[in-house]
Protein backbone atom coordinates (compact mmCIF):
# COMPACT_ATOMS: atom_id res chain seq x y z
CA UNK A 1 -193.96 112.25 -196.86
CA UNK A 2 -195.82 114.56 -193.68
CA UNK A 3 -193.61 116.60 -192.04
CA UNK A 4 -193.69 117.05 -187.99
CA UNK A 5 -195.90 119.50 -186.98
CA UNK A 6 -194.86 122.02 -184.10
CA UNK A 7 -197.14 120.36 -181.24
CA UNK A 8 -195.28 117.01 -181.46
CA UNK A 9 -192.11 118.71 -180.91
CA UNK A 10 -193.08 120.32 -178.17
CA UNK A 11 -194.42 117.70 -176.65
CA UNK A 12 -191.27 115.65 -176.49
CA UNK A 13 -189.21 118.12 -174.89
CA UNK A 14 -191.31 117.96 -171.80
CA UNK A 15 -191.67 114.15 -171.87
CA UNK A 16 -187.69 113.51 -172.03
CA UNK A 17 -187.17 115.78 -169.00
CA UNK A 18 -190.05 114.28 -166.74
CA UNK A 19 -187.99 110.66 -167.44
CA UNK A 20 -184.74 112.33 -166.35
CA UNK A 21 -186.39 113.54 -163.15
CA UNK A 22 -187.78 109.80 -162.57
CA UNK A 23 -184.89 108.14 -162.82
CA UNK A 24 -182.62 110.52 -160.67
CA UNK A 25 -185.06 109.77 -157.81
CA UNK A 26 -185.23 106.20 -158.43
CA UNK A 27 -181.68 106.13 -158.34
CA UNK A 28 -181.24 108.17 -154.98
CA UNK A 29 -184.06 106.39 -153.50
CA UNK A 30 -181.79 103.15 -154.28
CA UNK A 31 -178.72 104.77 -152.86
CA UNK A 32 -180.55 105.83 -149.29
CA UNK A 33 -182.32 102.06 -149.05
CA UNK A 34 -178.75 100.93 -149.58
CA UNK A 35 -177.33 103.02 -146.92
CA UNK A 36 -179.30 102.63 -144.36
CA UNK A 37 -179.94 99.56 -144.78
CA UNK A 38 -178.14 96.73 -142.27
CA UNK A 39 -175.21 94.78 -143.41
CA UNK A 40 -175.69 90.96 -143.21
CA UNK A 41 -173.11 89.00 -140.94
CA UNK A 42 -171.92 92.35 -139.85
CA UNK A 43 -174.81 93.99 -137.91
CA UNK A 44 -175.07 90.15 -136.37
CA UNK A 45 -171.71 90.81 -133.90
CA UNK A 46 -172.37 92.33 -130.27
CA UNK A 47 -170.71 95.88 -130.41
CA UNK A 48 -168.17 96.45 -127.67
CA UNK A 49 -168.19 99.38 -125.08
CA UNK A 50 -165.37 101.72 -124.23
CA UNK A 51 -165.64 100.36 -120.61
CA UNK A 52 -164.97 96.27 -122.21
CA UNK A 53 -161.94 97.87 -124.08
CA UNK A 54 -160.43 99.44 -120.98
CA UNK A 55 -160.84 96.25 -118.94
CA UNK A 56 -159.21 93.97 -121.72
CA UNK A 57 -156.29 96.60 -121.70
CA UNK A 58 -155.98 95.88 -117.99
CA UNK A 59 -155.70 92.39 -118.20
CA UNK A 60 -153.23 92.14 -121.00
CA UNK A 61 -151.08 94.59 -119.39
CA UNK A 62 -149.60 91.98 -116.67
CA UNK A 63 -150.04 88.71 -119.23
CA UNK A 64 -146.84 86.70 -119.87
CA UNK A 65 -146.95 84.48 -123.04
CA UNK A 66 -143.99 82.05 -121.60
CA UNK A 67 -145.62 81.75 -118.25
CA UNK A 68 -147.05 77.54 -119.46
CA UNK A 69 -143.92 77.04 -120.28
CA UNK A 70 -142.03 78.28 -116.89
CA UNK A 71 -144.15 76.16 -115.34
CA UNK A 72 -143.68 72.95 -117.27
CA UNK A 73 -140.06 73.78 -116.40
CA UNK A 74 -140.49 74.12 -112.61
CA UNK A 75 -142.91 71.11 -112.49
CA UNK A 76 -139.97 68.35 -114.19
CA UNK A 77 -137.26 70.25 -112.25
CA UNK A 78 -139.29 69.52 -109.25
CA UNK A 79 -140.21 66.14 -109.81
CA UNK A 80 -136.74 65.02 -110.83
CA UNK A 81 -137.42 64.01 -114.82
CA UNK A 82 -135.00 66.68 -116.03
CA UNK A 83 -131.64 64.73 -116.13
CA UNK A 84 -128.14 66.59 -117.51
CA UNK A 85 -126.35 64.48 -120.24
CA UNK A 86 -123.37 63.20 -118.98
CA UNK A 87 -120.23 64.36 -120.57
CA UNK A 88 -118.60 61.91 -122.87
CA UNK A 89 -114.85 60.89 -121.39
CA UNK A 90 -112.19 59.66 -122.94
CA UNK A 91 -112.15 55.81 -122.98
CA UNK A 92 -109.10 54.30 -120.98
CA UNK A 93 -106.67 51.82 -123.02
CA UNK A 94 -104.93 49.43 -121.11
CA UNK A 95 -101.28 48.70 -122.18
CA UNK A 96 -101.36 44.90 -124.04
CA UNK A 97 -99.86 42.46 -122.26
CA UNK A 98 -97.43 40.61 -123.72
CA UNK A 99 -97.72 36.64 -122.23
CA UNK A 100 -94.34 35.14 -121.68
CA UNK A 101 -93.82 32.05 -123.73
CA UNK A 102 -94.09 28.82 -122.87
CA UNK A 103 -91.08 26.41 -122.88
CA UNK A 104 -90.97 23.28 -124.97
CA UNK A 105 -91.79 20.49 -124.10
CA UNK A 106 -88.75 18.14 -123.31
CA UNK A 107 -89.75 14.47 -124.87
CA UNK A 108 -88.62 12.00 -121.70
CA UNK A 109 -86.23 9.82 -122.76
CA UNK A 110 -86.79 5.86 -122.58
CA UNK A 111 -86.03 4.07 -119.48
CA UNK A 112 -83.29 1.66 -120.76
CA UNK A 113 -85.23 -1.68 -119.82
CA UNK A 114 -88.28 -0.19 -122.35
CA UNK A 115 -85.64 0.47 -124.70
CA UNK A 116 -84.41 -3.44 -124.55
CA UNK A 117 -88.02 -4.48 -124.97
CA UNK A 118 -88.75 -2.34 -128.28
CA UNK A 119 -85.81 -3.20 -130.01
CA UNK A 120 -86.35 -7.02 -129.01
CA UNK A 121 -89.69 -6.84 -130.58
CA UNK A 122 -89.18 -6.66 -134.14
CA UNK A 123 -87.01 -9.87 -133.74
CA UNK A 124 -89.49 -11.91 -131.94
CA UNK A 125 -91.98 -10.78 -134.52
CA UNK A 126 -89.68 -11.88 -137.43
CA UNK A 127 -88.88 -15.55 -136.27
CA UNK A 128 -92.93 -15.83 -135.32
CA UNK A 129 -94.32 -16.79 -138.68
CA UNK A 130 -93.15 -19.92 -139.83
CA UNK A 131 -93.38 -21.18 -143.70
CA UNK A 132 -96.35 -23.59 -144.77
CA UNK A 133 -94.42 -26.24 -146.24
CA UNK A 134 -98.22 -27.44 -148.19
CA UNK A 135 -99.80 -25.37 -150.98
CA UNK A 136 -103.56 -25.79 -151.36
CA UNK A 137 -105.92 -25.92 -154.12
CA UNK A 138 -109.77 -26.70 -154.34
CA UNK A 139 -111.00 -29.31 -156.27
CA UNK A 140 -114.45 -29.50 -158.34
CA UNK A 141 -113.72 -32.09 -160.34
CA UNK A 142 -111.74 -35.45 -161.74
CA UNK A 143 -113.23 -36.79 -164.59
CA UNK A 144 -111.76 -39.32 -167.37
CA UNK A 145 -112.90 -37.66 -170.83
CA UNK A 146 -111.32 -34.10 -171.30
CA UNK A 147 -114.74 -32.81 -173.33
CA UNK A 148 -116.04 -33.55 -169.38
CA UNK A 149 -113.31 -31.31 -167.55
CA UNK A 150 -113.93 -28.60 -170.15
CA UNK A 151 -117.85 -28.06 -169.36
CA UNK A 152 -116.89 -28.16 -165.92
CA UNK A 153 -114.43 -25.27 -166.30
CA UNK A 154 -116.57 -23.25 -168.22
CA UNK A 155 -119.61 -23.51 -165.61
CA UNK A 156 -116.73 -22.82 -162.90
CA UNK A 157 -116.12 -19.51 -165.18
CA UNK A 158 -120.00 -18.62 -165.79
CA UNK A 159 -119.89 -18.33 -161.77
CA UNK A 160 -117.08 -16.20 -161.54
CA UNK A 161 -114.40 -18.66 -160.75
CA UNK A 162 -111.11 -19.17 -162.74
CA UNK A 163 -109.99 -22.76 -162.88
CA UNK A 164 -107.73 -25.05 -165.00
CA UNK A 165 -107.62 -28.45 -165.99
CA UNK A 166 -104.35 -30.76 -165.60
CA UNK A 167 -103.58 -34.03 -166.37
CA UNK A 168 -102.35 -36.85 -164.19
CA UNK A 169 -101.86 -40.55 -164.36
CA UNK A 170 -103.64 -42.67 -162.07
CA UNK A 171 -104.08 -46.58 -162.16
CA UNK A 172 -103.11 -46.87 -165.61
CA UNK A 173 -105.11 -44.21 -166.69
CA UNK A 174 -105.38 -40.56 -167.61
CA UNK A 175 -107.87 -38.73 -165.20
CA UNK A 176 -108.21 -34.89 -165.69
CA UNK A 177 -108.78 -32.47 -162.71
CA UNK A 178 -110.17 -29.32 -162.63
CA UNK A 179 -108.90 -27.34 -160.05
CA UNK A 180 -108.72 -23.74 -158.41
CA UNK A 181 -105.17 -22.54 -157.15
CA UNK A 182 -103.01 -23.14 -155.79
CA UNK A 183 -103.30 -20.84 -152.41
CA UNK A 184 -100.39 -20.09 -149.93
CA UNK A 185 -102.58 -20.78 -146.70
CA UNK A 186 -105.23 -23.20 -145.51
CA UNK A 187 -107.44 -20.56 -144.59
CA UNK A 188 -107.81 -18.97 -148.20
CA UNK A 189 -108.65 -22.37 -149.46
CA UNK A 190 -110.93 -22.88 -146.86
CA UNK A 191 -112.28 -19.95 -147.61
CA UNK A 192 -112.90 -20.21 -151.42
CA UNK A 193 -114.02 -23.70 -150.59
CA UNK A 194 -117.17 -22.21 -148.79
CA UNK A 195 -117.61 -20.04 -151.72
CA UNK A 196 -117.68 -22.49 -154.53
CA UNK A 197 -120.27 -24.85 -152.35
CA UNK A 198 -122.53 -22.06 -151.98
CA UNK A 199 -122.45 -21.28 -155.57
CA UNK A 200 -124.15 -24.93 -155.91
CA UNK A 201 -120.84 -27.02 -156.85
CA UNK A 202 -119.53 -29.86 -155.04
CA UNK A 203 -115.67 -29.12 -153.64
CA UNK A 204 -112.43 -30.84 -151.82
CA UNK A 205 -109.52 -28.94 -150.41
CA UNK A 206 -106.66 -31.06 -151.77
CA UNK A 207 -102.97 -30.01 -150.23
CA UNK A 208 -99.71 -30.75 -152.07
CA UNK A 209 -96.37 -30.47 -150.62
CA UNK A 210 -94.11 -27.64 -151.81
């Protein structure tokens, strides 16, 4: 291995302190340009006076913040729009009033003529229907074979009608009649009459004494 010889050394003595020299004047050169230089956004602002100071002061020395206000105040005060709430009073109860009542009524009692009449009434109505001395029945039939009577009965039934058959001499012989009864007036068998003919069956109102 060589060894350093004594003309290197001192040749980076000298070297190291020429760099420390450069860089303390780059770095003051850095802090004057930094200095001096403007500030953005700042420098931009108009600089105020003394005198623009001194005015301001004399305008703000007489300013009253509530002064809008006082005059919104005056203006509805003037113009009638600001109204007092009226005080709630205490609401007036009238006494009840009791309402008398009213009598009864009193029925009027019946003249005594009207009185005659009503009670006569029930009589007159009791003697007015007189008894039918006749019963009635309705015929649909007389035939001489019984096996005849019987079909007729049962088409009687298959229309809804309730007959019977009976038997009764006549000229020697036996005749058998189908019948519907009996009925206590003429107009029911009148009216069951009409029914059986419009069912399609021939009919005779036949009346029997009592």
């Amino acid at each position: 291995m060589s060894k350093n010889s004594p003309g290197q050394k001192g040749g980076f003595v000298p070297g190291l302190i020429v760099g420390l020299l450069v860089g303390l004047a780059v770095a003051l050169g850095v802090a004057l340009y930094v200095t001096k230089a403007p500030v953005p956004f700042i420098n931009k602002l108009p600089q105020r006076t003394a005198e623009q100071d001194v005015e301001e002061a004399k305008r703000n020395q007489n300013w009253d913040p509530n002064a809008p206000l006082a005059s919104k105040t005056v203006n509805k005060a003037a113009s009638g729009v600001v109204s007092v709430a009226p005080q709630a009073s205490a609401p007036v109860v009238a006494p009840p009033v009791t309402a008398a009542p009213a009598p009864a009524p009193v029925a009027p009692s019946p003249a005594p003529e009207v009185a005659k009449k009503a009670e006569a009434k029930p009589a007159a109505a009791s003697a007015a229907p007189a008894a039918d001395p006749f019963v009635y029945f309705v015929q649909v039939g007389a035939f001489t074979r019984a096996d005849d009577a019987e079909q007729q009965r049962a088409k009687l039934a298959l229309l809804g009608f309730s007959a019977k058959v009976t038997e009764k001499e006549q000229s020697g012989r036996t005749v058998y009649r189908v019948r519907l009864g009996p009925l206590d007036t003429r107009d029911e068998a009148d009216g069951l009459q009409q029914k059986v003919q419009a069912a399609g069956v021939e009919a005779n109102l036949v009346r029997v004494q009592r």
